[in-house]
Protein backbone atom coordinates (compact mmCIF):
# COMPACT_ATOMS: atom_id res chain seq x y z
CA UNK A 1 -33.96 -12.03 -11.17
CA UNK A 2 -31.58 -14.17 -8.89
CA UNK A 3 -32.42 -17.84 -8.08
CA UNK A 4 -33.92 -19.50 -5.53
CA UNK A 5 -31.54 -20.23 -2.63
CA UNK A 6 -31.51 -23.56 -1.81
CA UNK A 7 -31.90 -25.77 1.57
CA UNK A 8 -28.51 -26.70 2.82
CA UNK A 9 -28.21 -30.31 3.75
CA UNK A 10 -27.07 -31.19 7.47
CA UNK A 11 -23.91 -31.60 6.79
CA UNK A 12 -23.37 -28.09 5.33
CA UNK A 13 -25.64 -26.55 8.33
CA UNK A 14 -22.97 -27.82 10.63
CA UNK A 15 -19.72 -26.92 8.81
CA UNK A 16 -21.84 -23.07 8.92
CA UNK A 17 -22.49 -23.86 13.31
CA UNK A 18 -18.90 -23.96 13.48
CA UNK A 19 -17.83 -21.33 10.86
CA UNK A 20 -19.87 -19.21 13.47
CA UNK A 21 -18.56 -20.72 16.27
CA UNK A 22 -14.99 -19.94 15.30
CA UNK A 23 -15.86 -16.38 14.86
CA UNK A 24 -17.37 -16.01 18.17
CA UNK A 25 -14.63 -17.24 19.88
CA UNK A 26 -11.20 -15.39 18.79
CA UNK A 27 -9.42 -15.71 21.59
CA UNK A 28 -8.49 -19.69 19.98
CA UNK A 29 -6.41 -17.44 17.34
CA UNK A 30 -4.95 -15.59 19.79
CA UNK A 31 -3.82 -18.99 21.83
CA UNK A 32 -3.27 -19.98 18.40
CA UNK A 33 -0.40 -16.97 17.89
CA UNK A 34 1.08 -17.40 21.31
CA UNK A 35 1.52 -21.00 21.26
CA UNK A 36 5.38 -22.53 20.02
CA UNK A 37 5.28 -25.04 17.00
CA UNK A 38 5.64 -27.85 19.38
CA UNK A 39 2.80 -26.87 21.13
CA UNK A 40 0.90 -26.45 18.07
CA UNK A 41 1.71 -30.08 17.02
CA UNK A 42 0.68 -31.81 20.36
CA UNK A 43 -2.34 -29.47 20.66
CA UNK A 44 -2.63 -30.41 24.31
CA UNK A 45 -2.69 -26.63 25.54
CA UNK A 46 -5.06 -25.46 23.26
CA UNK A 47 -7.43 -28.50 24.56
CA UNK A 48 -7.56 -27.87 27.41
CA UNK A 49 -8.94 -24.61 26.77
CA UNK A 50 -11.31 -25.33 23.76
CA UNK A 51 -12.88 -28.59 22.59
CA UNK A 52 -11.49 -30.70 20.21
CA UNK A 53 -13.53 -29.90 17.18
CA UNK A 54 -13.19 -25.94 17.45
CA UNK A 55 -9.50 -26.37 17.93
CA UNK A 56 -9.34 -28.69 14.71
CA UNK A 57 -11.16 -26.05 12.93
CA UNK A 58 -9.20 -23.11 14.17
CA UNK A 59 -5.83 -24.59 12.96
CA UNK A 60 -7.01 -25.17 10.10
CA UNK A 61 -8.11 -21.33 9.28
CA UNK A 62 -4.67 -19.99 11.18
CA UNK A 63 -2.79 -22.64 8.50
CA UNK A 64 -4.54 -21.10 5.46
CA UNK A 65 -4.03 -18.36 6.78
CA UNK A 66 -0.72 -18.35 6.41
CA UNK A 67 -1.13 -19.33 3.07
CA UNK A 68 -2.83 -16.54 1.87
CA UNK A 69 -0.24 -13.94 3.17
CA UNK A 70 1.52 -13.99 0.24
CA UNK A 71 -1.44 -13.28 -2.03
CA UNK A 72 -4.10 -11.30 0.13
CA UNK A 73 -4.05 -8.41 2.05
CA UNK A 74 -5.31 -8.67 5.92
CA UNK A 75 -4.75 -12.46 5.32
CA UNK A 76 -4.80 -13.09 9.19
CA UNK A 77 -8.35 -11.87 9.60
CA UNK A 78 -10.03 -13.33 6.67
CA UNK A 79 -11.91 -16.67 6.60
CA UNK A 80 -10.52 -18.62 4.41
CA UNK A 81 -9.91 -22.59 3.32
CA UNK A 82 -6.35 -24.03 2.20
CA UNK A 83 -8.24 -24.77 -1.10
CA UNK A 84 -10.44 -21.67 -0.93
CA UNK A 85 -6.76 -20.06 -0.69
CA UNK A 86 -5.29 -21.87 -3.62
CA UNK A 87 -8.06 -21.21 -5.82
CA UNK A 88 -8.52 -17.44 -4.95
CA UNK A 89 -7.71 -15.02 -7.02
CA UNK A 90 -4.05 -12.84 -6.36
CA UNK A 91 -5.65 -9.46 -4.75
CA UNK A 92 -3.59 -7.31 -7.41
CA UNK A 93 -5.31 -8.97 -10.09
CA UNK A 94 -8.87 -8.87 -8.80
CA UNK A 95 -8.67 -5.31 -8.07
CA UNK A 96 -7.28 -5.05 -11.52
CA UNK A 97 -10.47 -7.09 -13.05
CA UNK A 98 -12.50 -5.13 -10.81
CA UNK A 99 -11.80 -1.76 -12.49
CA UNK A 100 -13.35 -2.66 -15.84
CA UNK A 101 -16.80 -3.10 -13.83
CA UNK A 102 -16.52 0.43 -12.71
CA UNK A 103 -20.10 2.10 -13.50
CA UNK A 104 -21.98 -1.09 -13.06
CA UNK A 105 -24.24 -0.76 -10.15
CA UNK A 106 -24.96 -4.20 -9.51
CA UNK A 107 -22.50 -7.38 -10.36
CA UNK A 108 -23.19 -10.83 -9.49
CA UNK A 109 -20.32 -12.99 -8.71
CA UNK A 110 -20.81 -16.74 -9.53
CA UNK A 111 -19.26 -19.85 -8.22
CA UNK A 112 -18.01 -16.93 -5.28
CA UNK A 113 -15.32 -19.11 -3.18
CA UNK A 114 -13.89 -17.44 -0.24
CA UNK A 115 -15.05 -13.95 -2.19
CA UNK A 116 -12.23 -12.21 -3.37
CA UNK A 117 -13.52 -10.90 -6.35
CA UNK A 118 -16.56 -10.21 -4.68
CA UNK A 119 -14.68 -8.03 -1.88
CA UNK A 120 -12.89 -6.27 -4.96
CA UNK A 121 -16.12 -5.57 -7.00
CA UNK A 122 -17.70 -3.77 -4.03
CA UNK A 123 -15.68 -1.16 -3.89
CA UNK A 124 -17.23 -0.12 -7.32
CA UNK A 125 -20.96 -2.08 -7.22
CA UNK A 126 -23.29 -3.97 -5.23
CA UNK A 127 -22.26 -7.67 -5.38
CA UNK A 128 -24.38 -10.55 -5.33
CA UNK A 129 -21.62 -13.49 -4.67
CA UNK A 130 -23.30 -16.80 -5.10
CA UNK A 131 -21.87 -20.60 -4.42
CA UNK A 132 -23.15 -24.03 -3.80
CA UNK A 133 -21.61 -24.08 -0.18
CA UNK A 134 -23.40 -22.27 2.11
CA UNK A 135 -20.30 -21.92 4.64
CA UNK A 136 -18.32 -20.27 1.38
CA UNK A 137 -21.16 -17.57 1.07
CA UNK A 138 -20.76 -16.55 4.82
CA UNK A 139 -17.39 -16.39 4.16
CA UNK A 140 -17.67 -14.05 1.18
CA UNK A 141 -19.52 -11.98 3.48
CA UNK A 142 -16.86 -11.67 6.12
CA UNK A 143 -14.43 -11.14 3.56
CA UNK A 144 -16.05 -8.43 2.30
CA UNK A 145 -16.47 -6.54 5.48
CA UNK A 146 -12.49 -6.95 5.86
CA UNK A 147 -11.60 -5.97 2.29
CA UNK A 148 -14.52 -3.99 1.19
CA UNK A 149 -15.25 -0.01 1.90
CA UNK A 150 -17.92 0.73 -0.60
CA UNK A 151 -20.12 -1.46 -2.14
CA UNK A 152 -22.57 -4.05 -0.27
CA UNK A 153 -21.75 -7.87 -0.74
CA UNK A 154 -24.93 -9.83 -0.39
CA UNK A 155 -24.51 -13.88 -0.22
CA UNK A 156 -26.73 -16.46 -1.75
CA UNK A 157 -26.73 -19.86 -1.49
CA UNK A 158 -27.56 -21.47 -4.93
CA UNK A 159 -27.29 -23.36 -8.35
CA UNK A 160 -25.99 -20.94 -10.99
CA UNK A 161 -26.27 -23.09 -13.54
CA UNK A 162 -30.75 -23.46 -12.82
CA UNK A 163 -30.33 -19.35 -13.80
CA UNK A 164 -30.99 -17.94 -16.96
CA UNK A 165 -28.18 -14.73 -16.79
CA UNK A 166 -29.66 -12.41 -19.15
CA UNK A 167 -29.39 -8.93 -18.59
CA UNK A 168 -26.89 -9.73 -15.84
CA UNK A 169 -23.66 -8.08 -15.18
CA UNK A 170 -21.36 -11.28 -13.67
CA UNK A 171 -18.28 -12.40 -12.97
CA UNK A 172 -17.58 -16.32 -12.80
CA UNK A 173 -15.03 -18.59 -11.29
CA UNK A 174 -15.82 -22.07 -11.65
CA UNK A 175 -14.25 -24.74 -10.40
CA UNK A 176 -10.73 -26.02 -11.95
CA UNK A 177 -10.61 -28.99 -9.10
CA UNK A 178 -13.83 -30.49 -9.50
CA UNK A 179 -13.20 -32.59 -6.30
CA UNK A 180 -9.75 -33.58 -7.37
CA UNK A 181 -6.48 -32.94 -5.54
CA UNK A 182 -4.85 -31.18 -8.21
CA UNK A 183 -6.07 -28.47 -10.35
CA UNK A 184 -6.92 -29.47 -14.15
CA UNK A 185 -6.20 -27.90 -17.30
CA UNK A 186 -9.09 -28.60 -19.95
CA UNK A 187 -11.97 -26.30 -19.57
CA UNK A 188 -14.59 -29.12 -20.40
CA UNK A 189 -13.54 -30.11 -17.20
CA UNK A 190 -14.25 -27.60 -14.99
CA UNK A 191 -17.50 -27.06 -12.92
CA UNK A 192 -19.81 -25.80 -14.02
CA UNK A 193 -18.89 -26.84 -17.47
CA UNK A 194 -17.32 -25.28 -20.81
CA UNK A 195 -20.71 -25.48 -22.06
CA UNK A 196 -22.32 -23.41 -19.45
CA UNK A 197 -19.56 -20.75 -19.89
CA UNK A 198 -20.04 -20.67 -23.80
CA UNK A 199 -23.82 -19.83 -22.95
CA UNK A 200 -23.05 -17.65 -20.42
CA UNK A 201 -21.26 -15.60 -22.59
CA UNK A 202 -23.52 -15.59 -25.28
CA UNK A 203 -26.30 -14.36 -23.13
CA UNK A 204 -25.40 -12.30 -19.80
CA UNK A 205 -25.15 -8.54 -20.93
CA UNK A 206 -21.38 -8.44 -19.63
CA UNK A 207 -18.92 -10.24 -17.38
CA UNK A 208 -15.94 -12.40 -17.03
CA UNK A 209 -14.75 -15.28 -16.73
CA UNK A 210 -11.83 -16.46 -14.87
CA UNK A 211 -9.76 -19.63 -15.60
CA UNK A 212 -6.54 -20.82 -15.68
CA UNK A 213 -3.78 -19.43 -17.84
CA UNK A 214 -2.42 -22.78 -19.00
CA UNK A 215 -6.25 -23.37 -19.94
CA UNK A 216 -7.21 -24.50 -23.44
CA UNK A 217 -9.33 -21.43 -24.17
CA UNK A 218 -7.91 -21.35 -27.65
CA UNK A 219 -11.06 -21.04 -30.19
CA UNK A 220 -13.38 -21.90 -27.37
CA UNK A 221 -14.89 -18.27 -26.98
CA UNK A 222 -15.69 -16.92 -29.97
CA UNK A 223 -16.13 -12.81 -29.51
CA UNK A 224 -14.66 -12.53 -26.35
CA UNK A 225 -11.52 -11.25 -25.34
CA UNK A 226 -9.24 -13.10 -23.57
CA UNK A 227 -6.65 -11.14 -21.01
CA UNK A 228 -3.60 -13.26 -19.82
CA UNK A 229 -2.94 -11.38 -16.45
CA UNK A 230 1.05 -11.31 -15.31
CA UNK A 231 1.83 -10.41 -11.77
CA UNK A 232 5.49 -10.09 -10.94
CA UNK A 233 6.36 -12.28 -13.75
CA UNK A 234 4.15 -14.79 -13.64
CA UNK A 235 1.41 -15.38 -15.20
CA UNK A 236 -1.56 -15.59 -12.63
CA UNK A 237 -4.77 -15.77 -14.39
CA UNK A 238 -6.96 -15.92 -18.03
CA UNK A 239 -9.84 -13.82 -17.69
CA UNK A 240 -12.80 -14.16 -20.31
CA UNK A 241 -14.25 -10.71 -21.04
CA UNK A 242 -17.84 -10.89 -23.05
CA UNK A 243 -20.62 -8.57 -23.91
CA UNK A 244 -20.52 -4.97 -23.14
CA UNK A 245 -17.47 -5.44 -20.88
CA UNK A 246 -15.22 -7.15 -23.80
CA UNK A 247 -12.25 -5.17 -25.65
CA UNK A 248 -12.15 -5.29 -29.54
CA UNK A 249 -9.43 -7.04 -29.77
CA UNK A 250 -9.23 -10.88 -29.26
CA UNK A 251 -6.44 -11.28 -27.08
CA UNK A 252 -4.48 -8.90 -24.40
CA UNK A 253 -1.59 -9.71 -22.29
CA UNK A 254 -1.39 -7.31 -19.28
CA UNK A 255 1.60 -6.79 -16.56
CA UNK A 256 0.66 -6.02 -12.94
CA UNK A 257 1.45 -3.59 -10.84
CA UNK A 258 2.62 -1.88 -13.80
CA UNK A 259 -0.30 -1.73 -15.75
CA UNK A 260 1.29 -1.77 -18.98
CA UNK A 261 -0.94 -3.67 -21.74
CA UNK A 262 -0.56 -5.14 -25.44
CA UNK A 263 -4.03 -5.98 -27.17
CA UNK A 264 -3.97 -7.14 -30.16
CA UNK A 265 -5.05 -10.16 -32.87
CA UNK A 266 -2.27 -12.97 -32.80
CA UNK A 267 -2.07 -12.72 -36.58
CA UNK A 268 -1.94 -9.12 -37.00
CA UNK A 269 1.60 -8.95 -37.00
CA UNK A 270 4.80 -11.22 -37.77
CA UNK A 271 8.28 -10.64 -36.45
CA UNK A 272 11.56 -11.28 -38.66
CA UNK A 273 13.98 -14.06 -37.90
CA UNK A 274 17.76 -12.75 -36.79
CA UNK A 275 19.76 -14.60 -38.51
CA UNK A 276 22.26 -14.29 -34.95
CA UNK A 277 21.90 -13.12 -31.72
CA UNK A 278 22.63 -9.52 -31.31
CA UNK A 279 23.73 -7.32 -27.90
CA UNK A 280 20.33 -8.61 -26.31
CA UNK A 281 18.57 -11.30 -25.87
CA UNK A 282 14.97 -11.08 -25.03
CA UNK A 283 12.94 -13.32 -22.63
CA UNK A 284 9.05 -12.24 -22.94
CA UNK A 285 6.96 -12.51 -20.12
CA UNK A 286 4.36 -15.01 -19.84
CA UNK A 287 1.33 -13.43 -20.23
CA UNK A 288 2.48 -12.18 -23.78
CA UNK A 289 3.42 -15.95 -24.49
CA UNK A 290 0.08 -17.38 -23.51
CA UNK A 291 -1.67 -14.38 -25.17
CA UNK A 292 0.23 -15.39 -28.61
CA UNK A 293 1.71 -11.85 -29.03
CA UNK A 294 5.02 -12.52 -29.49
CA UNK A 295 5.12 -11.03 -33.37
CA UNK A 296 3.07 -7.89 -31.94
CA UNK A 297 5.62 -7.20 -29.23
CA UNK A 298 8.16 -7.64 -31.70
CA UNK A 299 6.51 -5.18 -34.20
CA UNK A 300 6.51 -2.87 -31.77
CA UNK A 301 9.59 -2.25 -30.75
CA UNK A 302 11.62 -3.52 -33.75
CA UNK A 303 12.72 -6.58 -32.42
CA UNK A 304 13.62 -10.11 -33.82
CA UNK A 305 12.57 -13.73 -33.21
CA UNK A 306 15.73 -16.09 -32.94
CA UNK A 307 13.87 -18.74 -34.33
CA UNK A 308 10.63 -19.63 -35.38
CA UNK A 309 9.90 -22.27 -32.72
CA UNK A 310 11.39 -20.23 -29.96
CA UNK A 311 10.37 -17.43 -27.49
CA UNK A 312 13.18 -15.95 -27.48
CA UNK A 313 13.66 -12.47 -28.89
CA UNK A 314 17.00 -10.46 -29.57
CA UNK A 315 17.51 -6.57 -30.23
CA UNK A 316 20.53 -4.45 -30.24
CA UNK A 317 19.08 -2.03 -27.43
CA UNK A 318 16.80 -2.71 -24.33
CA UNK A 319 13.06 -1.81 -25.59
CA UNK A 320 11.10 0.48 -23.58
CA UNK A 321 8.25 -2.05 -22.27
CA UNK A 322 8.18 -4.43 -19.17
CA UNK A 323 7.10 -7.19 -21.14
CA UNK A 324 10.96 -8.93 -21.78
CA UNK A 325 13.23 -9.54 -19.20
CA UNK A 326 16.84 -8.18 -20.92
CA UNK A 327 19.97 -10.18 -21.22
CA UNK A 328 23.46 -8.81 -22.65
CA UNK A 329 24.91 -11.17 -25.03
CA UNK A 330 28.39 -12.25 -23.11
CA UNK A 331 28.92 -15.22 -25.81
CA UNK A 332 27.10 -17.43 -28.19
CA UNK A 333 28.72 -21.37 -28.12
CA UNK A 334 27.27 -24.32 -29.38
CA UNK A 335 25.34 -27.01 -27.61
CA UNK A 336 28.61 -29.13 -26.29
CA UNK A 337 28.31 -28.84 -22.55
CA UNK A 338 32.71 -29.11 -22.76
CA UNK A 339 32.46 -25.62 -24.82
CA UNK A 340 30.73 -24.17 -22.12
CA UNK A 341 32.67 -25.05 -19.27
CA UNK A 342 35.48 -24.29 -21.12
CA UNK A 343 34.65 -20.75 -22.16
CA UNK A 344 33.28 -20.32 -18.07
CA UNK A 345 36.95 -21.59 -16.90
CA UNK A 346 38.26 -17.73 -17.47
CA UNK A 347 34.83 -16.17 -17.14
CA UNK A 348 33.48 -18.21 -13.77
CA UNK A 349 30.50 -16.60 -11.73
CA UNK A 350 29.92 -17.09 -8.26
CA UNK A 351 26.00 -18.00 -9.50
CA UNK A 352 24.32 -18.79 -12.50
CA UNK A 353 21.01 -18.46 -13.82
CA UNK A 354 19.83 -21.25 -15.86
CA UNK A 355 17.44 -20.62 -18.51
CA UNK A 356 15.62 -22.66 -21.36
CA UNK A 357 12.04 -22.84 -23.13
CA UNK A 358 12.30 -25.33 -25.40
CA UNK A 359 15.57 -27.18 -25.15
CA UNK A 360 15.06 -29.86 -22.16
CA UNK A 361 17.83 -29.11 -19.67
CA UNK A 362 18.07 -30.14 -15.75
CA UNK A 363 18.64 -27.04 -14.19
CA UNK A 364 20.75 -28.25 -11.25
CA UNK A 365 22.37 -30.51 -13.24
CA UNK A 366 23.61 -27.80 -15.44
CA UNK A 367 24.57 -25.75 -12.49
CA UNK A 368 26.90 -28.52 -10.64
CA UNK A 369 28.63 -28.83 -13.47
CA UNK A 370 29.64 -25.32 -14.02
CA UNK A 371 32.61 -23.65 -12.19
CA UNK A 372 32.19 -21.17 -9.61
CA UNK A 373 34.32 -17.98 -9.13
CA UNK A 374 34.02 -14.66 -7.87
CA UNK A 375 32.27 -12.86 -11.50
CA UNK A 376 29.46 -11.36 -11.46
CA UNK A 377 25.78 -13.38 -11.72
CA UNK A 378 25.61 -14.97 -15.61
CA UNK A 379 22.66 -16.36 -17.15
CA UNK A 380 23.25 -19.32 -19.76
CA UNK A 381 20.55 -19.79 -21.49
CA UNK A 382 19.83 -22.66 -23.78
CA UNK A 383 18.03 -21.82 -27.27
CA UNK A 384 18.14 -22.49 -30.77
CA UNK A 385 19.10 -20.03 -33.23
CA UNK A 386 17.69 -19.84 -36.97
CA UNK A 387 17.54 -24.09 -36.19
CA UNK A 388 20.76 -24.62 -34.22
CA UNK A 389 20.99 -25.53 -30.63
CA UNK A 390 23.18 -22.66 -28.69
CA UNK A 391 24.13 -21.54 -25.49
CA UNK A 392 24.00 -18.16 -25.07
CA UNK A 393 26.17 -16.62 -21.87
CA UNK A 394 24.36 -13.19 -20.49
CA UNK A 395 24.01 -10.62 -17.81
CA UNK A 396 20.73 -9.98 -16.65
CA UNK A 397 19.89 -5.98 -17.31
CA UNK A 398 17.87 -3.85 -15.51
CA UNK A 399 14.56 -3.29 -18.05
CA UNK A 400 13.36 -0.05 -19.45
CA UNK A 401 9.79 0.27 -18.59
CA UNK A 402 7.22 2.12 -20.52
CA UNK A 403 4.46 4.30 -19.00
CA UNK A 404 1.98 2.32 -19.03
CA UNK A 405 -0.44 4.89 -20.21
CA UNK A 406 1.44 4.42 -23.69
């Protein structure tokens, strides 16, 4: 049973009348697309061809629009909001999520947005994609259609929170803004609340839930399985998997397009210290950071920690996985800037790469000071070692990747 849609207010009728309006007219995009930045800015051309409030409206679709090139596919026909765009999930990674609901006929997606999720779930299911904002459900629809070739993506405009989810199969993405500017961090402030999502786990039949990475989801899902996503090195999304849909282990770290994945218990496994840096230093990727898997990586592939309170791995080959970027040990000084630039006065690279994770440095400040020649690219990277403060001088390597079917 889904709820009861509810009555939108006037307000939200007449963001929808010109949603629809928009649509009906594209030839304001295509004005839009012919029309220099200068004539963008004054807007006079494009007024005296549409009114005021559709032309308003239309530059502010063809601006997120723009926005969302870099993350979604067909970006300049979907209908989308700069903060729907922000907020949206990367399309790599919903089409990732959306493979682990492959076999479910029907999926609801709550708290829907824009619908990306909801456009990636249909090519497996039937999608229910419900939000509070009437104008984001006809948007989800649209989306769909663009994105979509399989499944059917039905919008509803309601409360999730008045619904009782059991025997549902769902997906959620509530809201990290909450009406503020900037994004925040602490899941008991998101909307609908950490509460909500603890019940929601506890009582759909499967589903997931999506927040932020840099989240504090530590010991607040009991049961569930938490996947830090990584897309082209950075870490792009948490995702909450409960019920039927949840892996046995408690955390996973996974690297997209890849597809390579490390699941695992963060205390199943403890890496040795090196006592000094060997050929390679070792830079792990985010989502195996955030995913506390450090020690399991390590076990893995027979590598060392270079000290307890650091990242920072070291081996005396290049392991076979994508989850470390690879550096070859150059030198190993101490922490006086002087040794530095005197060591780089015979060895001087026409760039540098300036790396750190839990030594405060100014990046550009570093940089400025260094001299510049005609070597190749070094990385310095600032670390401690068994307690020390170093600076380690490197080449970034080309990794080894596994098969991800490993």
């Amino acid at each position: 049973m889904l709820p009861p849609s509810i009555t939108p207010d006037a307000a939200a009728l007449q963001e929808l009348r010109l949603l629809k309006r928009l649509r009906a007219t594209p030839e304001i995009f295509t004005a839009i697309a012919g029309s220099t930045a200068a004539e963008l800015r004054s807007q006079k051309q494009l007024r005296s061809h549409f009114d005021e409030e559709l032309v308003r409206a239309a530059l502010a679709v063809h601006d997120a629009r723009l926005k969302a090139a870099a993350k979604l596919p067909a970006a300049n026909q979907l209908w989308v909001t700069r903060t729907g765009v922000e907020q949206a999930t990367a399309w790599a990674v919903a089409v990732h999520k959306a493979r682990r609901f492959i076999g479910r006929t029907s999926v609801t997606d709550l708290c829907c947005g824009i619908g990306i999720d909801a456009a990636a779930l249909a090519a497996h299911s039937n999608v229910n994609a419900i939000d509070l904002s009437v104008a984001m459900v006809q948007r989800a629809e649209w989306n769909a259609d663009v994105l979509s070739t399989a499944g059917h993506v039905t919008g509803i405009t309601a409360d999730v929170t008045t619904q009782n989810w059991a025997g549902h199969c769902v997906h959620a993405d509530p809201d990290r803004r909450g009406g503020r500017e900037r994004p925040v961090k602490r899941l008991e402030q998101y909307q609908p609340s950490l509460e909500w999502m603890q019940v929601l786990t506890r009582t759909a039949m499967a589903g997931a839930i999506k927040i932020s990475p840099a989240a504090n989801f530590q010991q607040k899902f009991p049961g569930c399985e938490i996947e830090l996503v990584s897309l082209d090195g950075e870490c792009r999304e948490a995702t909450v998997w409960f019920g039927e849909l949840a892996g046995t282990e408690p955390f996973r770290a996974t690297l997209l397009p890849d597809g390579e994945t490390l699941a695992a218990s963060p205390l199943s496994a403890w890496a040795p210290q090196a006592v000094a840096v060997s050929d390679f230093l070792l830079d792990p990727d985010p989502s195996i950071v955030r995913a506390g898997l450090i020690d399991m990586l390590a076990e893995r592939h027979s590598l060392q920690r270079l000290d307890p309170e650091e990242e920072y791995l070291t081996a005396t080959d290049v392991p076979l996985t994508g989850f470390v970027s690879a550096f070859s040990v150059q030198a190993v000084l101490g922490s006086n800037p002087r040794e530095l630039r005197s060591y780089l006065r015979d060895h001087a690279a026409r760039e540098y790469e300036i790396l750190c994770r839990r030594i405060p440095t100014e990046a550009d400040a570093v940089r400025k000071q260094l001299p510049v020649g005609d070597g190749r690219p070094l990385a310095i990277i600032f670390c401690r070692i068994s307690g020390r403060a170093r600076t380690v001088v490197a080449t970034r390597q080309a990794g080894k990747i596994a098969d991800p079917r490993t």
